[in-house]
Protein backbone atom coordinates (compact mmCIF):
# COMPACT_ATOMS: atom_id res chain seq x y z
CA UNK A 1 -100.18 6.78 41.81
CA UNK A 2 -99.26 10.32 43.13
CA UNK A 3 -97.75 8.21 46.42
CA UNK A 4 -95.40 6.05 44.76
CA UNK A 5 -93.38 9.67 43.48
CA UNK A 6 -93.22 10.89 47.19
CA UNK A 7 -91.08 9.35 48.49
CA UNK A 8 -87.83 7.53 46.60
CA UNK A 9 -87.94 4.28 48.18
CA UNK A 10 -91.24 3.92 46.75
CA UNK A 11 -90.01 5.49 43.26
CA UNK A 12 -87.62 3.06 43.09
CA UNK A 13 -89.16 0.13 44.13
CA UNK A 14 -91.74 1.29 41.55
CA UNK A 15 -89.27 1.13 38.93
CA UNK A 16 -87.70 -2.15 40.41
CA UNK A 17 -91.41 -4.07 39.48
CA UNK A 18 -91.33 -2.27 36.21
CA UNK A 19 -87.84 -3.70 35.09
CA UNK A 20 -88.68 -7.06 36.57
CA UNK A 21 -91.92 -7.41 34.32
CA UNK A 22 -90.03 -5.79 31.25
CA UNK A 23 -87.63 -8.68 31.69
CA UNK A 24 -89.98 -11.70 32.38
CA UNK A 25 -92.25 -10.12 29.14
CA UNK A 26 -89.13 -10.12 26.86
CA UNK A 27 -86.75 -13.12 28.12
CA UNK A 28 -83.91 -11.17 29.29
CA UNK A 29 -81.65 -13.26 31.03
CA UNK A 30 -79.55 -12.97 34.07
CA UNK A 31 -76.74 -11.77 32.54
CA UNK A 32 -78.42 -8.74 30.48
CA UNK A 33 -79.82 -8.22 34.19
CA UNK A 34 -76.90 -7.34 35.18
CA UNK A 35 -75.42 -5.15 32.69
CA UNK A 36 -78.53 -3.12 33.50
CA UNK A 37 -77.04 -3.00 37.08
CA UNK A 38 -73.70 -2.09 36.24
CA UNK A 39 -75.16 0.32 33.63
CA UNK A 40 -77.24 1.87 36.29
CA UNK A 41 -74.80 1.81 39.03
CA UNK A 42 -72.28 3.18 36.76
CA UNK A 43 -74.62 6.19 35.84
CA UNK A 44 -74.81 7.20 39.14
CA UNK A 45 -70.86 7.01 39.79
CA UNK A 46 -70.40 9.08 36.73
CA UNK A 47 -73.21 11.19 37.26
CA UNK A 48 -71.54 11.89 40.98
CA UNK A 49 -68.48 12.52 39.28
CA UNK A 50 -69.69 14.99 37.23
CA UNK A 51 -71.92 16.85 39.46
CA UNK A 52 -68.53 17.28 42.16
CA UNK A 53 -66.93 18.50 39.15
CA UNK A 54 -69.09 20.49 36.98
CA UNK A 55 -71.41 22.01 39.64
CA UNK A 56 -70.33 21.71 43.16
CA UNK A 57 -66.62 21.97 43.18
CA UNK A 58 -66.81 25.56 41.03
CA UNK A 59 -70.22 26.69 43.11
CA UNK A 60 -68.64 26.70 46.15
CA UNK A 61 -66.47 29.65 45.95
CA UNK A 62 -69.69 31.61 44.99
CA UNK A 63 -71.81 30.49 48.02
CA UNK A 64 -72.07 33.02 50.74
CA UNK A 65 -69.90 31.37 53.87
CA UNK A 66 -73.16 31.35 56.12
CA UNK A 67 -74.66 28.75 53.35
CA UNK A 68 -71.88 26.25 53.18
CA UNK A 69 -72.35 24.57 56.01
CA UNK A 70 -75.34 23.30 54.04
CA UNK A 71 -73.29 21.63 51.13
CA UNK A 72 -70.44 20.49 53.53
CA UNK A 73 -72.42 19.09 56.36
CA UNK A 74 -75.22 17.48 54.61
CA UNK A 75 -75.48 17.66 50.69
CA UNK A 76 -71.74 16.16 50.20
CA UNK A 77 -71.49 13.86 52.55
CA UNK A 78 -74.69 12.13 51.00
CA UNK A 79 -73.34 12.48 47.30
CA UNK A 80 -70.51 11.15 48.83
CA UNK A 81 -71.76 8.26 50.26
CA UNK A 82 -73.98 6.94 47.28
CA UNK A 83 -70.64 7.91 45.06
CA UNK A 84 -68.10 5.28 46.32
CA UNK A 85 -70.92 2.77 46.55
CA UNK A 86 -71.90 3.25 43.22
CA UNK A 87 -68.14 2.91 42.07
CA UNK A 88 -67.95 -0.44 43.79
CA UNK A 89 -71.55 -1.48 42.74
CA UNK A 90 -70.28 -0.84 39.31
CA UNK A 91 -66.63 -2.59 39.32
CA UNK A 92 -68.27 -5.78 40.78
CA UNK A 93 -71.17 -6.19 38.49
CA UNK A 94 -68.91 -5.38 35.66
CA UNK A 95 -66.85 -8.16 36.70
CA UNK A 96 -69.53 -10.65 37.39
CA UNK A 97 -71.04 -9.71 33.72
CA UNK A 98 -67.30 -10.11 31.96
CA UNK A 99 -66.35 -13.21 34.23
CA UNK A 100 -70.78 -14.60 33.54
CA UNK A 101 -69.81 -13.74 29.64
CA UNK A 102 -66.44 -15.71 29.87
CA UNK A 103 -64.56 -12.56 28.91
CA UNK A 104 -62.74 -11.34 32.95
CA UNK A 105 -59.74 -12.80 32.05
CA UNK A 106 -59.38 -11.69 28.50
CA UNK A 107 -60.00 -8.81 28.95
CA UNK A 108 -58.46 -7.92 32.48
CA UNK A 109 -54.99 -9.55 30.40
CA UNK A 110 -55.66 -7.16 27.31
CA UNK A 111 -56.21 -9.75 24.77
CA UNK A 112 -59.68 -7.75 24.59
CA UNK A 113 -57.81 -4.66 24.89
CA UNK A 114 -61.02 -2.11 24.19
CA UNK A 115 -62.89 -3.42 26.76
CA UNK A 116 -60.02 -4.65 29.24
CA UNK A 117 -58.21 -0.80 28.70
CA UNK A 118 -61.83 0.44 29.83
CA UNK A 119 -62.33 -2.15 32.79
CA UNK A 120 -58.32 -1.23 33.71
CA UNK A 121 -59.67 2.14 33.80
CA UNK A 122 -62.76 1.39 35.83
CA UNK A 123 -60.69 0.10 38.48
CA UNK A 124 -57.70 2.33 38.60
CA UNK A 125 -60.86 5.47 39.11
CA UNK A 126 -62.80 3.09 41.94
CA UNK A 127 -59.23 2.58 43.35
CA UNK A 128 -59.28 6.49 43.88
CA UNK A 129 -62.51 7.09 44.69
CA UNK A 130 -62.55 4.44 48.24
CA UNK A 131 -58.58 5.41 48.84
CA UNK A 132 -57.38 8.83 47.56
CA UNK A 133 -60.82 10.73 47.22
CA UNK A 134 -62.80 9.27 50.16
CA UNK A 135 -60.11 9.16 53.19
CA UNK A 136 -59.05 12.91 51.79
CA UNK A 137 -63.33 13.76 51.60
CA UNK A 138 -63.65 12.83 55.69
CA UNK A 139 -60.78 15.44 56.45
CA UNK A 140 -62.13 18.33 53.76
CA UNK A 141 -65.46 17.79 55.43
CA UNK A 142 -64.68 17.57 59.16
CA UNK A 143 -65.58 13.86 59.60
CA UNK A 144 -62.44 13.27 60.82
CA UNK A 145 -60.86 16.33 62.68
CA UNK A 146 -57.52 17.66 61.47
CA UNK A 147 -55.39 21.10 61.52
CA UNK A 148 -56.38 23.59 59.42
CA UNK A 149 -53.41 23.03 56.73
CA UNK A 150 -54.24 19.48 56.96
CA UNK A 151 -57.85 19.73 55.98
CA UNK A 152 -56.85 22.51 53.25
CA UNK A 153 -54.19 19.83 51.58
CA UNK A 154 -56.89 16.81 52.07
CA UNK A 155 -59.25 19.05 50.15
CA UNK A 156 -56.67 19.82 47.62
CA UNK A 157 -55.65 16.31 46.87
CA UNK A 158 -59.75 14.79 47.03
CA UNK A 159 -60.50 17.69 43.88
CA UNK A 160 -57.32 16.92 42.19
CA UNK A 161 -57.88 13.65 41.93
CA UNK A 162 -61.55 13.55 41.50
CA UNK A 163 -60.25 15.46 38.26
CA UNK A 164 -57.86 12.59 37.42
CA UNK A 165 -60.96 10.33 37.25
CA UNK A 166 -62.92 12.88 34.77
CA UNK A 167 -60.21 12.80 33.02
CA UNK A 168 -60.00 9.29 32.71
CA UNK A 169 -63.72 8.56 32.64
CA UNK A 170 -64.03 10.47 28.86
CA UNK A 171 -61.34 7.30 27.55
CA UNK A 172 -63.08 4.75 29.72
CA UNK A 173 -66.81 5.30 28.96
CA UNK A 174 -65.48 5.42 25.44
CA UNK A 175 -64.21 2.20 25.34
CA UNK A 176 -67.05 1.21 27.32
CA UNK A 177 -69.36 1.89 24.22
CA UNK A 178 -66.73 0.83 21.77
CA UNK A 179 -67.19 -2.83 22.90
CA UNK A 180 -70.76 -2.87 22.72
């Protein structure tokens, strides 16, 4: 038992076999499968979110230079990476479960407007996240190799707007329990 928490992969699958028996033992259905998915996927996007914003971004001025090579180099661009996937995970199995429910268009037209203002939401913050926060991410970090300024305003513009989307995340998740 010990080696299945040692390593994630295993953790995970672990879990995987657990949810799979939980939902052949109690008849959940395809659909319900994948609100779990977009309910997972979309605590991991949020959780990201969060973490930039309520830990990293107002640690960093506190680490001793010599140390952030450590958050910039390798933490980051991680969080990073499973961050915009988890945004996209999240937007497409949220559509799949409102177009599987017969709700996409409904709701995506605001004749559901608590869920459609939330999935309007959704999008507008993924929309950020792979084109504002992302592109501007690879210059902060040094993926992609710019001037000094440059890399100062990309830096600038990835925090600002990775605050735009905590801001808009409080409305969104709200109307994401609302409808439920």
């Amino acid at each position: 038992m010990g080696s299945i928490f040692q390593s994630l992969g295993r953790t995970v699958v672990a879990g995987l076999v657990l949810l799979a028996g939980v939902m052949a033992a109690t008849g959940i259905d395809l659909v319900n499968g994948l609100r779990w998915a977009h309910t997972i996927s979309g605590v991991l996007w949020i959780g990201l979110l969060y973490y930039f914003n309520f830990v990293q971004i107002p640690s960093m001025p506190k680490i001793p230079d010599e140390q952030k090579p450590a958050i910039g180099k390798v933490i980051a661009p991680t969080a990073l990476f499973w961050f915009r996937w988890a945004a996209l995970a999240t937007v497409v199995t949220g559509l799949v479960v409102a177009a599987g429910a017969g709700y996409l268009v409904p709701a995506l037209t605001l004749e559901m407007p608590i869920i459609g203002l939330g999935m309007w939401l959704a999008l507008v913050m993924a929309f950020n996240v792979w084109f504002i926060i992302w592109p501007n991410q690879k210059k902060a970090l040094g993926i992609v190799v710019v001037e000094a300024a440059d890399k100062a305003k990309a830096a600038r513009l990835a925090m600002l707007t990775s605050r735009f989307n905590t801001m808009l995340s409080m409305p969104m998740l709200c109307c994401m329990i609302a409808q439920s």
